[in-house]
PDB file of N, CA and C in Angstrom:
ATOM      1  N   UNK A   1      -1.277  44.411 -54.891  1.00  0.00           N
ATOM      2  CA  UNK A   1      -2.122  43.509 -54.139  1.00  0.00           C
ATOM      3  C   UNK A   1      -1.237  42.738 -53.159  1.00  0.00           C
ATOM      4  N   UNK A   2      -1.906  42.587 -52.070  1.00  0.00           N
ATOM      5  CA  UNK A   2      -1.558  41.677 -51.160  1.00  0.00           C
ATOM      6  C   UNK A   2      -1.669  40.644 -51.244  1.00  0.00           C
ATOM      7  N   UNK A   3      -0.363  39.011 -50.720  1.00  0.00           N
ATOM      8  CA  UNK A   3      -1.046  37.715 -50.803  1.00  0.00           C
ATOM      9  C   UNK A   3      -2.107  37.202 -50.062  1.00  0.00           C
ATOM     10  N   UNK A   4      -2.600  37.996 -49.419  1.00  0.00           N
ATOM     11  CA  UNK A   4      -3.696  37.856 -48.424  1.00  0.00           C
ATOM     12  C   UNK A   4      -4.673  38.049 -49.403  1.00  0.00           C
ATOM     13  N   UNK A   5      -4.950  39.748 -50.170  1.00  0.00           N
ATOM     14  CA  UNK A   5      -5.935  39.651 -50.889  1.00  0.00           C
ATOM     15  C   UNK A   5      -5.930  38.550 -51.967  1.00  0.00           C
ATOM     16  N   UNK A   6      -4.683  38.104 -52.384  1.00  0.00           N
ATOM     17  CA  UNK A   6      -5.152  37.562 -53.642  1.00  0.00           C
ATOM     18  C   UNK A   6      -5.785  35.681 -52.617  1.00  0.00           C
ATOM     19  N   UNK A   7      -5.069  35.462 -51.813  1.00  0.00           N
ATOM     20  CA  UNK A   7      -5.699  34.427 -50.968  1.00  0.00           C
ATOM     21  C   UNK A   7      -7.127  34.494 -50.462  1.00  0.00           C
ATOM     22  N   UNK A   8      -7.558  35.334 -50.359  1.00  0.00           N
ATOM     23  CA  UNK A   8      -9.000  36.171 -50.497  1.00  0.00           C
ATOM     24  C   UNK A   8      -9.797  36.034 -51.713  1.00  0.00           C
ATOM     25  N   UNK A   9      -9.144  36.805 -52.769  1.00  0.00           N
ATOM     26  CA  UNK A   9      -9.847  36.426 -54.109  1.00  0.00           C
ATOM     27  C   UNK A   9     -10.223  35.319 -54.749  1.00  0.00           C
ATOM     28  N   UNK A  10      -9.168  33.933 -54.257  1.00  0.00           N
ATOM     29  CA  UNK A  10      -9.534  32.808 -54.912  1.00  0.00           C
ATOM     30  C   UNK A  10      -9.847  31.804 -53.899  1.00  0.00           C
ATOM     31  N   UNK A  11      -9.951  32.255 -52.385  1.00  0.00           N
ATOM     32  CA  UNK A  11     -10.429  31.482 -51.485  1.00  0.00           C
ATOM     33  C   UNK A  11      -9.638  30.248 -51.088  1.00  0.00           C
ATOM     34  N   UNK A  12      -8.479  30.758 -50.973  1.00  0.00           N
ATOM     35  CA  UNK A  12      -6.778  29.923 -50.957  1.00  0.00           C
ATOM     36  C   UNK A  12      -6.957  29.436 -49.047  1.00  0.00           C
ATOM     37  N   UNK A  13      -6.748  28.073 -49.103  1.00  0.00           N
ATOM     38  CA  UNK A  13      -5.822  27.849 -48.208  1.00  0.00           C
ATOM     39  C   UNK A  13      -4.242  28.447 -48.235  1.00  0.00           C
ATOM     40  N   UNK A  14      -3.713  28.482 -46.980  1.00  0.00           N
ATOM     41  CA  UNK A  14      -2.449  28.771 -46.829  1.00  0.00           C
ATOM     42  C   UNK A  14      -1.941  27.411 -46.240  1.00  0.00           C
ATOM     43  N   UNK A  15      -0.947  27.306 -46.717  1.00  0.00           N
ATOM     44  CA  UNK A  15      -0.045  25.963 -46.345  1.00  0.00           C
ATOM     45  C   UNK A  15       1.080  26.055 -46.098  1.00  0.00           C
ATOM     46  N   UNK A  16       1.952  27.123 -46.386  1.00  0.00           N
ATOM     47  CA  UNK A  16       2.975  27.777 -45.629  1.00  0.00           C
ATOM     48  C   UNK A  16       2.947  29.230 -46.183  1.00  0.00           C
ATOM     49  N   UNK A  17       4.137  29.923 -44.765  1.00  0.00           N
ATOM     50  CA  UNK A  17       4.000  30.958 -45.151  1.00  0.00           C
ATOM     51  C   UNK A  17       3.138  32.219 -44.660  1.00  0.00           C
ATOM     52  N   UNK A  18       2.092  31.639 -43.830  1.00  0.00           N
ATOM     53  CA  UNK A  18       1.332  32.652 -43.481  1.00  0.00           C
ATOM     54  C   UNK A  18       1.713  33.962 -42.578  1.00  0.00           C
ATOM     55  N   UNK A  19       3.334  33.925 -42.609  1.00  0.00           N
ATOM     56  CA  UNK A  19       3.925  35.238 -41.851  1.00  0.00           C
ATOM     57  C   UNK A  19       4.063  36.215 -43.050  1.00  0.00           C
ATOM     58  N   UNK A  20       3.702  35.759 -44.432  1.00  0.00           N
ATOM     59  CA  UNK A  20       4.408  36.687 -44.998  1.00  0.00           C
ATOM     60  C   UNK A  20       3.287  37.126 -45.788  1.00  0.00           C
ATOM     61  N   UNK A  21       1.733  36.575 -45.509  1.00  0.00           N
ATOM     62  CA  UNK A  21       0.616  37.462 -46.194  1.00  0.00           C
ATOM     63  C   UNK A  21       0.083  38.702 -46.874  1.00  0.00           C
ATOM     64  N   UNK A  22       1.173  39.736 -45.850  1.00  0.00           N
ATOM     65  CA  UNK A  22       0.914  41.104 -46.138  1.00  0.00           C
ATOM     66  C   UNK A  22       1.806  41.570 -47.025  1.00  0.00           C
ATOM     67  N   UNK A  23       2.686  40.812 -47.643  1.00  0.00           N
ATOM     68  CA  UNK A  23       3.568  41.080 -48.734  1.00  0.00           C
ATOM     69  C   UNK A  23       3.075  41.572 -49.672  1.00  0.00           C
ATOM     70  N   UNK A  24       3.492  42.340 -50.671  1.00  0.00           N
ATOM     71  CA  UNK A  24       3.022  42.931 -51.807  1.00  0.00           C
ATOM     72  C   UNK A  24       3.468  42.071 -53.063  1.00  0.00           C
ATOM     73  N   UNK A  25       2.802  41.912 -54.329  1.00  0.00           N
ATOM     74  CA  UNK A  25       2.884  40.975 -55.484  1.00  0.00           C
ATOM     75  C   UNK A  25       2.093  41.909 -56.891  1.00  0.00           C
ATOM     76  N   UNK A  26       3.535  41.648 -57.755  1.00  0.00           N
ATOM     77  CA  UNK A  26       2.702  42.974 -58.043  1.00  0.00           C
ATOM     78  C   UNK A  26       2.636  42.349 -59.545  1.00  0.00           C
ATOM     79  N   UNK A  27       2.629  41.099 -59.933  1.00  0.00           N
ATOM     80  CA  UNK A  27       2.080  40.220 -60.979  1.00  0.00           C
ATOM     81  C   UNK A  27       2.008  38.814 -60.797  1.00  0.00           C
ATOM     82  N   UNK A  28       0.946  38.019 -61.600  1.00  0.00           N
ATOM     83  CA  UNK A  28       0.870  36.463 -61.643  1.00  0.00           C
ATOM     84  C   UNK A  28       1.478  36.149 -63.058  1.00  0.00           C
ATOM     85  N   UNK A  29       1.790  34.881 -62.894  1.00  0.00           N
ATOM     86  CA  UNK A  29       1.971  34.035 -63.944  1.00  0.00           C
ATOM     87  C   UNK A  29       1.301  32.619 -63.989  1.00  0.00           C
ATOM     88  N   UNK A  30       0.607  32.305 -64.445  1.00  0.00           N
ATOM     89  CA  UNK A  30      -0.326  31.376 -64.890  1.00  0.00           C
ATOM     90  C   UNK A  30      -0.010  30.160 -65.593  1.00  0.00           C
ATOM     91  N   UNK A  31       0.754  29.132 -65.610  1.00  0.00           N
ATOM     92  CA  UNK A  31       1.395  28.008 -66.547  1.00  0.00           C
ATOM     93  C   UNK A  31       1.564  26.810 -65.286  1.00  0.00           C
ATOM     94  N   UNK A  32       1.225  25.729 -66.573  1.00  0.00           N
ATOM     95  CA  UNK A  32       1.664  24.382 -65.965  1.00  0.00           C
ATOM     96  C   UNK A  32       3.350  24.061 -66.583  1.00  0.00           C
ATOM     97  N   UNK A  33       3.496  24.682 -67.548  1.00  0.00           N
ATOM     98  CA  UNK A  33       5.171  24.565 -67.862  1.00  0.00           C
ATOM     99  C   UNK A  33       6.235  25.286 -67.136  1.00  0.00           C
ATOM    100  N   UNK A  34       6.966  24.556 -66.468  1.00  0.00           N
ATOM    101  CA  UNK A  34       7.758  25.501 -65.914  1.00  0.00           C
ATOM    102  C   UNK A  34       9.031  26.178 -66.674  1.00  0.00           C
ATOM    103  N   UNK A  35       9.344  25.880 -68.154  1.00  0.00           N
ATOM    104  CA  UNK A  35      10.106  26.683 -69.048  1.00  0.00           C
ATOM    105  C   UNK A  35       9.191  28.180 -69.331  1.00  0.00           C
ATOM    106  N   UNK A  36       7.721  27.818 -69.306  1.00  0.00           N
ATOM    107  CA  UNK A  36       7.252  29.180 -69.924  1.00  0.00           C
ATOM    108  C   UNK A  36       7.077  30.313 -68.156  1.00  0.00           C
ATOM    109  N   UNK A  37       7.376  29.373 -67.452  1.00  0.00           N
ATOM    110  CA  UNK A  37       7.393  30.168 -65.977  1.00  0.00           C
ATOM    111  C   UNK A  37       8.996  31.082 -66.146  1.00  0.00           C
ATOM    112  N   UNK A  38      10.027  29.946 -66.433  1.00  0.00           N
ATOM    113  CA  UNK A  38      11.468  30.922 -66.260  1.00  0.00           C
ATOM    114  C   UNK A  38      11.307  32.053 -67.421  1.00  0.00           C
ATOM    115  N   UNK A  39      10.718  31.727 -68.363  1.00  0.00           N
ATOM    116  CA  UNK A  39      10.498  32.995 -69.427  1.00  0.00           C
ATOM    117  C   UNK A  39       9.732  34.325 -68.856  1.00  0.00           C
ATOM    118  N   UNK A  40       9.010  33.919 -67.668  1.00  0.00           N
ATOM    119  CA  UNK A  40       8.385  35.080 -67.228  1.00  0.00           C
ATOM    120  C   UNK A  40       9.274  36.190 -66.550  1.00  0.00           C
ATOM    121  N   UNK A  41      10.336  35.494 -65.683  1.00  0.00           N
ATOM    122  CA  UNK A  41      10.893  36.350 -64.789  1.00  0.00           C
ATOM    123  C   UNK A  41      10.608  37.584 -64.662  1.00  0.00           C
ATOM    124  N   UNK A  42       9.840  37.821 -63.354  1.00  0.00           N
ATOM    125  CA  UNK A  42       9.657  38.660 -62.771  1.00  0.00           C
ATOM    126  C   UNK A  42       9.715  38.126 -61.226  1.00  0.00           C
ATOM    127  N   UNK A  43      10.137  39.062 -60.196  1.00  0.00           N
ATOM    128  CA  UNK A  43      10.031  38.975 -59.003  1.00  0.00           C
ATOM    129  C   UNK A  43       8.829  40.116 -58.283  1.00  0.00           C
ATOM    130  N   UNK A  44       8.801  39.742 -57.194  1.00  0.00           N
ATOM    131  CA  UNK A  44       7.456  40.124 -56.534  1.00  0.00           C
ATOM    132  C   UNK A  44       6.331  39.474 -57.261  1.00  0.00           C
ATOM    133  N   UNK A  45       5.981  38.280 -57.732  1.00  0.00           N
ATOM    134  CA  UNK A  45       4.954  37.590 -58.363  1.00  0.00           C
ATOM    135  C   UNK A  45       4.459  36.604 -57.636  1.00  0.00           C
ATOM    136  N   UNK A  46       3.557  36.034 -58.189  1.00  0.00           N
ATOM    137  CA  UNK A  46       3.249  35.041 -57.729  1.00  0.00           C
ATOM    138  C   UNK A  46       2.117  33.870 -59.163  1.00  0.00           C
ATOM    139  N   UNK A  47       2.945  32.574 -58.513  1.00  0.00           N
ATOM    140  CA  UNK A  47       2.729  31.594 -59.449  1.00  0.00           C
ATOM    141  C   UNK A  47       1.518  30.847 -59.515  1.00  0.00           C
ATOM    142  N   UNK A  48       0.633  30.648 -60.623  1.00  0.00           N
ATOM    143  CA  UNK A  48      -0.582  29.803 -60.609  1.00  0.00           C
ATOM    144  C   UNK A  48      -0.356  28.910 -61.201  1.00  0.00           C
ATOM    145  N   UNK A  49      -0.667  27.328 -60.900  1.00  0.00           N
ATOM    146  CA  UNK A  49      -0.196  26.155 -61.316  1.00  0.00           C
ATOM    147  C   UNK A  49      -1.242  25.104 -61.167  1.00  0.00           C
ATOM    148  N   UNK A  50      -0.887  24.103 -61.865  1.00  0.00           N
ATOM    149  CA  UNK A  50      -1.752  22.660 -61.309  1.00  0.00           C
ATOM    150  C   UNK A  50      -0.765  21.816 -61.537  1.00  0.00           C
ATOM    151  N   UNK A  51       0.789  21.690 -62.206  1.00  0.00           N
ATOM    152  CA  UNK A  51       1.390  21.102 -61.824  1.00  0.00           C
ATOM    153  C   UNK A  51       2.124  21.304 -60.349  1.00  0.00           C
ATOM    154  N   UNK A  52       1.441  20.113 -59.849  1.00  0.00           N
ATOM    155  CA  UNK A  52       2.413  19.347 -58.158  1.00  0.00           C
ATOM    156  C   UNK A  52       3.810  18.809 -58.459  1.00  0.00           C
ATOM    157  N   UNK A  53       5.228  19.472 -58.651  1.00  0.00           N
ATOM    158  CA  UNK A  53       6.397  18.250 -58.389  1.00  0.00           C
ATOM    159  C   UNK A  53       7.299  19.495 -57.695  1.00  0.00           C
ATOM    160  N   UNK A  54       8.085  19.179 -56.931  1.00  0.00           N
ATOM    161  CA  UNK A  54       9.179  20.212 -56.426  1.00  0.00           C
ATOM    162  C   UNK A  54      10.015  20.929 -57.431  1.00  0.00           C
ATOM    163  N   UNK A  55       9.841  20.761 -58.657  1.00  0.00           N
ATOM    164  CA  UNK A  55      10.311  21.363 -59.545  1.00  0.00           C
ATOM    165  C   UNK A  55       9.839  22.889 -59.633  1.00  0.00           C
ATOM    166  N   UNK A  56       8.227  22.779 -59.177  1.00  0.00           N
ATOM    167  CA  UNK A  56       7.566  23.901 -59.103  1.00  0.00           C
ATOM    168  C   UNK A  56       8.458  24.642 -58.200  1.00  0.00           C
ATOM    169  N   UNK A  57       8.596  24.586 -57.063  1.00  0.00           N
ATOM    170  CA  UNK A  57       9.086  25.154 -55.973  1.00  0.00           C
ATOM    171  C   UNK A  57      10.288  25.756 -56.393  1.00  0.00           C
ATOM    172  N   UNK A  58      11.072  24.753 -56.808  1.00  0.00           N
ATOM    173  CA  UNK A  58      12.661  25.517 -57.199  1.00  0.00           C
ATOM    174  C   UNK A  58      12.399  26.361 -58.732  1.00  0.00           C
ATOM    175  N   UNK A  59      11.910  26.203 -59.546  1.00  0.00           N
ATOM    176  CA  UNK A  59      11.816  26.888 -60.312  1.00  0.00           C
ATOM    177  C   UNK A  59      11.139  28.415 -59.720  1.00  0.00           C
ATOM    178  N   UNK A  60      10.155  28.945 -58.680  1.00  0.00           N
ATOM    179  CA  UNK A  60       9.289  29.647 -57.777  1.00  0.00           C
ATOM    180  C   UNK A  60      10.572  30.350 -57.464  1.00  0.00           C
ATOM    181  N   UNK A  61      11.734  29.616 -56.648  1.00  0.00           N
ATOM    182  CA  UNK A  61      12.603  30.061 -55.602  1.00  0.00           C
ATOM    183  C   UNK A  61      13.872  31.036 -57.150  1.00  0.00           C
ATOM    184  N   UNK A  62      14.072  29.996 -57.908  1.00  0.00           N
ATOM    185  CA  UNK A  62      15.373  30.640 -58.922  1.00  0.00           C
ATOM    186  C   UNK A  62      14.799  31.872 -59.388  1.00  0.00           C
ATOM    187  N   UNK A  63      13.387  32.558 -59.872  1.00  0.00           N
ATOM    188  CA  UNK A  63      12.874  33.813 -60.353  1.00  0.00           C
ATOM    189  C   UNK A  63      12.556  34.435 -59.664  1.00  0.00           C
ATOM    190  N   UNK A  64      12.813  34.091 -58.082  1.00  0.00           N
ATOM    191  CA  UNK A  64      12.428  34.908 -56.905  1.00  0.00           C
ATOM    192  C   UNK A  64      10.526  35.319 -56.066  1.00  0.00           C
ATOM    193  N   UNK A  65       9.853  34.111 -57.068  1.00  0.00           N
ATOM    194  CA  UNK A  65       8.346  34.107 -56.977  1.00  0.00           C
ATOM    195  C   UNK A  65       8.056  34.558 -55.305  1.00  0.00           C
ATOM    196  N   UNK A  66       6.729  34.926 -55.380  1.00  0.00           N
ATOM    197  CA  UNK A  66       6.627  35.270 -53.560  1.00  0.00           C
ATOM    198  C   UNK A  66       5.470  34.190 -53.369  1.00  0.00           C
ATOM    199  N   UNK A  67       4.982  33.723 -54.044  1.00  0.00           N
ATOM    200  CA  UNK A  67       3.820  32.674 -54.125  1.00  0.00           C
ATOM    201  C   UNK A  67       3.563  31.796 -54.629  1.00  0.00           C
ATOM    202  N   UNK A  68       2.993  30.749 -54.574  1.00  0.00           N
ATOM    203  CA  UNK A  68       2.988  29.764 -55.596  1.00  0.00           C
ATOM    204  C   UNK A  68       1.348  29.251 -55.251  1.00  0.00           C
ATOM    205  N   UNK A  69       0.665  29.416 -55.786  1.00  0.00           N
ATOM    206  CA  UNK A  69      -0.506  29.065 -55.691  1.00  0.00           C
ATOM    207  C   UNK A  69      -1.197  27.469 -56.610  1.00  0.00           C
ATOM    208  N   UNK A  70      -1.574  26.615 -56.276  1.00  0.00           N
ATOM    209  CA  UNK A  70      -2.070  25.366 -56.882  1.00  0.00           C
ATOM    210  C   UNK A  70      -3.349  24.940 -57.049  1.00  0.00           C
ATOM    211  N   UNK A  71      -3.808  24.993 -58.187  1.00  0.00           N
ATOM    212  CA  UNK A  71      -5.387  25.030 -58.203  1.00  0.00           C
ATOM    213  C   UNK A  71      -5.238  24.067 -58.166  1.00  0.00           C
ATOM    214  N   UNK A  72      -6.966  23.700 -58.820  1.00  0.00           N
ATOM    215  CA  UNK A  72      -8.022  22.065 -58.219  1.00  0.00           C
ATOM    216  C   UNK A  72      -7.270  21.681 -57.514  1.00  0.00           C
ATOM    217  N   UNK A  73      -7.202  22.222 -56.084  1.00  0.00           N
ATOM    218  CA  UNK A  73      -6.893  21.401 -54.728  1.00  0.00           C
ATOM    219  C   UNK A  73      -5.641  20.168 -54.702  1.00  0.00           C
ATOM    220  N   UNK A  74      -4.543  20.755 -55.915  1.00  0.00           N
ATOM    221  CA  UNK A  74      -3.483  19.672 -55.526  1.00  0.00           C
ATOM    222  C   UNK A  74      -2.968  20.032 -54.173  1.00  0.00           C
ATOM    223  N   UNK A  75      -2.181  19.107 -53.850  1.00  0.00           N
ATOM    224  CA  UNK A  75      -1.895  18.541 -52.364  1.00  0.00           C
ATOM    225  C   UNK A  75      -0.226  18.769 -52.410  1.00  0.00           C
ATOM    226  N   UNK A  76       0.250  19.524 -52.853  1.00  0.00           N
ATOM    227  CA  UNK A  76       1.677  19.410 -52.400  1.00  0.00           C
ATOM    228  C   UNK A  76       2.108  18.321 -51.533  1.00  0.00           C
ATOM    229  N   UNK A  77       3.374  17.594 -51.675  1.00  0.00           N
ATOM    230  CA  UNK A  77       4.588  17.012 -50.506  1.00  0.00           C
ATOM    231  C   UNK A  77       5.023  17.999 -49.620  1.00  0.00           C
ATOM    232  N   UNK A  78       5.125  17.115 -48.751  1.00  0.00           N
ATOM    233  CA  UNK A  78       6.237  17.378 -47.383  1.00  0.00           C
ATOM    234  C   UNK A  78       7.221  18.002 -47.929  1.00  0.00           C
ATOM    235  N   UNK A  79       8.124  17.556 -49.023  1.00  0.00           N
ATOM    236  CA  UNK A  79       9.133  17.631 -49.025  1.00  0.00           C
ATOM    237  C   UNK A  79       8.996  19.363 -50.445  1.00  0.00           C
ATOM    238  N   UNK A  80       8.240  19.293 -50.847  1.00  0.00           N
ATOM    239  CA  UNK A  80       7.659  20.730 -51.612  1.00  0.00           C
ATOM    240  C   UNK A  80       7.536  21.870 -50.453  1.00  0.00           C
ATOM    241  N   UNK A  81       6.553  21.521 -49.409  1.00  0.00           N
ATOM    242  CA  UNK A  81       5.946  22.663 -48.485  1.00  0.00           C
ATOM    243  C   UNK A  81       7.319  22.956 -47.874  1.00  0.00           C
ATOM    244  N   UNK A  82       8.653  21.940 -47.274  1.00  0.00           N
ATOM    245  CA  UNK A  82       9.505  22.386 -46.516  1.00  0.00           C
ATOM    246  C   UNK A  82      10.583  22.591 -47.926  1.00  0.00           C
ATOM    247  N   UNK A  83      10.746  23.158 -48.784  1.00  0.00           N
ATOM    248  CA  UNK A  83      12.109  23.618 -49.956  1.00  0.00           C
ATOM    249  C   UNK A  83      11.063  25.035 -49.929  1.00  0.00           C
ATOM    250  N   UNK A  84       9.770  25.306 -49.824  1.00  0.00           N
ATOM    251  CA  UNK A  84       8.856  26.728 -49.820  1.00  0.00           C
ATOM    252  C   UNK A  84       9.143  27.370 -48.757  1.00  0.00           C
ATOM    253  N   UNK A  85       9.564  26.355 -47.366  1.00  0.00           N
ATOM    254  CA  UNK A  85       9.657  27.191 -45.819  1.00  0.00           C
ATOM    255  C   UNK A  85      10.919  27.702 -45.967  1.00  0.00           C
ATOM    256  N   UNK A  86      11.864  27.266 -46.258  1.00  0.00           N
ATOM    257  CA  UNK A  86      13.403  27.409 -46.829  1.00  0.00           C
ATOM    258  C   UNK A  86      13.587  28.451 -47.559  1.00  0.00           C
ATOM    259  N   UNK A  87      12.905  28.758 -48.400  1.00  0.00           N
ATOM    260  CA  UNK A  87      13.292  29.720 -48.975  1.00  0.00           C
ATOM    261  C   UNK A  87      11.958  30.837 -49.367  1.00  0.00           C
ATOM    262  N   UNK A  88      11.140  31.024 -47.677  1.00  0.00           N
ATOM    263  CA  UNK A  88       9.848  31.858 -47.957  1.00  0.00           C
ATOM    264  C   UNK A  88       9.022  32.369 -48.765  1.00  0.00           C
ATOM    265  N   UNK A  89       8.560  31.247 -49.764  1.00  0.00           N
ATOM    266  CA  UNK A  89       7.774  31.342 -50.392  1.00  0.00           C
ATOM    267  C   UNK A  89       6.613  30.654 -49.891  1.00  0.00           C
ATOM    268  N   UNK A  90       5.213  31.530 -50.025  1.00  0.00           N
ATOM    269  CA  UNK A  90       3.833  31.100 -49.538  1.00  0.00           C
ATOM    270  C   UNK A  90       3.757  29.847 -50.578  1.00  0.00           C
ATOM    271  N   UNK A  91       3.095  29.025 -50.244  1.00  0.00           N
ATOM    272  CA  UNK A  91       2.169  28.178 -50.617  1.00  0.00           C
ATOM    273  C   UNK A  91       0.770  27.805 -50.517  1.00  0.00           C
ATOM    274  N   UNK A  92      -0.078  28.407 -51.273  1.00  0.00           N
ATOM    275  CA  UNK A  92      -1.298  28.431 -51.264  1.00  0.00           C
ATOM    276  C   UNK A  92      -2.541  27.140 -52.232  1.00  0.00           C
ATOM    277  N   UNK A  93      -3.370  27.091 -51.753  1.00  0.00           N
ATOM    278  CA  UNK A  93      -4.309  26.310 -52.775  1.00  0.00           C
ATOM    279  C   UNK A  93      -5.614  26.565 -52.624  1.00  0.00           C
ATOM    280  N   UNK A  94      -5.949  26.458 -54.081  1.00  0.00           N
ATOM    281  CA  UNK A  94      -7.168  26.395 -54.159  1.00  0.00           C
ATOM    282  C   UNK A  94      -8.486  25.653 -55.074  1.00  0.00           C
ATOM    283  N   UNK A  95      -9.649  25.495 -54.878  1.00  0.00           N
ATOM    284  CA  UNK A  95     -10.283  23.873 -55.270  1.00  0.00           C
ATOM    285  C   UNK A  95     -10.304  24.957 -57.021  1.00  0.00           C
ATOM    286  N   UNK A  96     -10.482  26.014 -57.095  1.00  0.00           N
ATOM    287  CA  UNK A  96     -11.270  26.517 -58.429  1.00  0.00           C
ATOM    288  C   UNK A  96      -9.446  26.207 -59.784  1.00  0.00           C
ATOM    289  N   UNK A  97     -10.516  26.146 -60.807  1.00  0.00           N
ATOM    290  CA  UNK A  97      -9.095  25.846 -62.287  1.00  0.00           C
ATOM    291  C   UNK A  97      -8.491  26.681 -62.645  1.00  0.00           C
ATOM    292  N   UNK A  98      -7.497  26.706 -62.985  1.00  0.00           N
ATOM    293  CA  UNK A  98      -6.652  27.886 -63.418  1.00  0.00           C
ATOM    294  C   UNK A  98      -7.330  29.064 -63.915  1.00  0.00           C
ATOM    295  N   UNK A  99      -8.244  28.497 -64.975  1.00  0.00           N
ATOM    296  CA  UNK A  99      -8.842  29.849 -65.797  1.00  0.00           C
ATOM    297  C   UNK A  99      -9.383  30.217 -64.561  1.00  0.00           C
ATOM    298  N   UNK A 100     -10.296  29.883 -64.046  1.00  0.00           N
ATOM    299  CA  UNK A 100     -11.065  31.049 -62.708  1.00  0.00           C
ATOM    300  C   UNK A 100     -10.135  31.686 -61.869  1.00  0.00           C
ATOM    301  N   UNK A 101      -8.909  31.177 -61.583  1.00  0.00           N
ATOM    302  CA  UNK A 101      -8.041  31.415 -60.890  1.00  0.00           C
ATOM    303  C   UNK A 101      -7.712  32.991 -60.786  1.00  0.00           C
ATOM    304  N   UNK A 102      -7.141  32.607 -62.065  1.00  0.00           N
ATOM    305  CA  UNK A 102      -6.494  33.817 -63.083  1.00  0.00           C
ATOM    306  C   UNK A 102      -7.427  34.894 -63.503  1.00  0.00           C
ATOM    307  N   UNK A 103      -8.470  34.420 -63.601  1.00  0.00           N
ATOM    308  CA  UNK A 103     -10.031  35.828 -63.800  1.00  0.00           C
ATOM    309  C   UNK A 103     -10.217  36.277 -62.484  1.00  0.00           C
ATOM    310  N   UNK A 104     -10.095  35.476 -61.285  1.00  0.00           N
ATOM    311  CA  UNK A 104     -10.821  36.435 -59.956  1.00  0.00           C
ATOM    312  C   UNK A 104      -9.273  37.014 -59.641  1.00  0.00           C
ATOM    313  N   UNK A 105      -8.382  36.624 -60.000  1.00  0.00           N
ATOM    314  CA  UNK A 105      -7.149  37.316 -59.344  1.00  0.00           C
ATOM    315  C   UNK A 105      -6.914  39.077 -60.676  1.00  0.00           C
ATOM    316  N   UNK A 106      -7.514  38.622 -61.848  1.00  0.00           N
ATOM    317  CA  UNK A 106      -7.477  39.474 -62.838  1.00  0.00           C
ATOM    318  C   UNK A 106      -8.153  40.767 -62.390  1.00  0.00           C
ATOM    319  N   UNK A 107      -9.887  40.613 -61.883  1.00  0.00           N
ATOM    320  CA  UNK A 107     -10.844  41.437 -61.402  1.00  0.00           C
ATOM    321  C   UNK A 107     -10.570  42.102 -60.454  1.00  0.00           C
ATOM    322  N   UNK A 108      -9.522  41.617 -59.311  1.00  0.00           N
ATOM    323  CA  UNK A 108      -9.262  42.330 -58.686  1.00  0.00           C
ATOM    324  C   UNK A 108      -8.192  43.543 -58.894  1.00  0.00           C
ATOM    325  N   UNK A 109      -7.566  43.321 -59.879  1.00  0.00           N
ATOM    326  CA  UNK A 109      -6.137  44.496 -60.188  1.00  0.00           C
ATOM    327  C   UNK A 109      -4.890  43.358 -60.108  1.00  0.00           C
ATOM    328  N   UNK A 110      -4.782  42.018 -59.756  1.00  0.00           N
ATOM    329  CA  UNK A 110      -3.700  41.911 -60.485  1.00  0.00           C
ATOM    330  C   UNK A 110      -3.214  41.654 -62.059  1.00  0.00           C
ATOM    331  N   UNK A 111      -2.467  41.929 -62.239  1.00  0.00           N
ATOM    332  CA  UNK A 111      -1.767  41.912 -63.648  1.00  0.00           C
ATOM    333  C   UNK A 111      -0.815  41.073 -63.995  1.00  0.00           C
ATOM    334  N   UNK A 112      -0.469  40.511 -65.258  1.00  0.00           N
ATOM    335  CA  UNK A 112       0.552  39.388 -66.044  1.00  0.00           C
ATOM    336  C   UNK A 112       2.346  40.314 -66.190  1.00  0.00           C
ATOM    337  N   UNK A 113       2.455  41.196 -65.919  1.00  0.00           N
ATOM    338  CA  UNK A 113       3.749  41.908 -65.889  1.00  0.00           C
ATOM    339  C   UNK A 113       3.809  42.308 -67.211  1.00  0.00           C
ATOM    340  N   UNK A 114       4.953  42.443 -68.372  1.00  0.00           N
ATOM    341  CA  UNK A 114       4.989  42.714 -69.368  1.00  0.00           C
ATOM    342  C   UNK A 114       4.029  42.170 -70.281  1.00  0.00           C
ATOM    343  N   UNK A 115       3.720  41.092 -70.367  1.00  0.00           N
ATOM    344  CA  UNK A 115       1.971  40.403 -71.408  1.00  0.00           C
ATOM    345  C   UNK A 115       1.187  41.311 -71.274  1.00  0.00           C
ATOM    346  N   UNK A 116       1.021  41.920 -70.309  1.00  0.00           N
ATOM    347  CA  UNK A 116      -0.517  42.923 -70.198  1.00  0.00           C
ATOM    348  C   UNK A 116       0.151  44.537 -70.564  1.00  0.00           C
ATOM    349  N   UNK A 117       1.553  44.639 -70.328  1.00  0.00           N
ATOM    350  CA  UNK A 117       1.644  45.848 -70.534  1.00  0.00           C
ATOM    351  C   UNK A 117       1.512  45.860 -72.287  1.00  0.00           C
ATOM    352  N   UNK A 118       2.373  45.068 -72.936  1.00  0.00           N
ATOM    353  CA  UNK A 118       2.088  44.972 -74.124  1.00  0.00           C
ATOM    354  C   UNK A 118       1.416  44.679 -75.270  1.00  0.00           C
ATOM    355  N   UNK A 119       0.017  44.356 -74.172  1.00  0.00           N
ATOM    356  CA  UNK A 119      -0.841  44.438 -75.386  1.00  0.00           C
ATOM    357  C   UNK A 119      -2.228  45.263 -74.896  1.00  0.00           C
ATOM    358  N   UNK A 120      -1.791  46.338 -73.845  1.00  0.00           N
ATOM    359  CA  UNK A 120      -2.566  46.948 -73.237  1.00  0.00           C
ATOM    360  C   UNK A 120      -2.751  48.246 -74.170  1.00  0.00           C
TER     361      UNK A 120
END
């Protein structure tokens, strides 16, 4: 999937990043913890969150995330959107909650990386 489609699927603003839409992502990860985010590592992903702190971002940037997506309409900082321009990662949002998030991005074909392979 594309970050376009999945910006499509959950009806995402783009807030940075929009040069790199047509990128390919070829799993999400879903957490407000960002320890159970570094446990995910995978690259080519992209992150679903409702925690807002730049922690998000650098934690996004150290596993190589291509996205970072923020439900119920948090508002990222200045200083979040420009550490995302820095190191080209999209930043997206959207008003719907994680769980919906994660179901319309599910319906469409994306996948959790190893979680889904292993209990598939």
């Amino acid at each position: 999937m594309t970050i376009r489609e999945a910006k499509e699927a959950v009806h995402a603003t783009v807030l940075v990043g929009e040069e790199h839409l047509d990128e390919e992502i070829l799993a999400a990860c879903g957490s407000d913890m960002m320890s159970d985010v570094l446990a995910f590592v995978k690259d080519q992903a992209m992150l679903v969150t409702g925690l807002c702190n730049p922690q998000v971002i650098r934690t996004a940037e150290m596993i190589d995330m291509k996205c970072v997506l923020f439900v119920r309409d948090k508002n990222p900082t200045e200083e979040m959107l420009e550490l995302a321009r820095e190191a080209g990662i999209v930043v997206m949002k959207t008003g719907h909650r994680m769980f919906m998030s994660c179901g319309l991005l599910y319906e469409k074909g994306l996948r959790g990386g190893s979680d889904y392979e292993r209990f598939s």
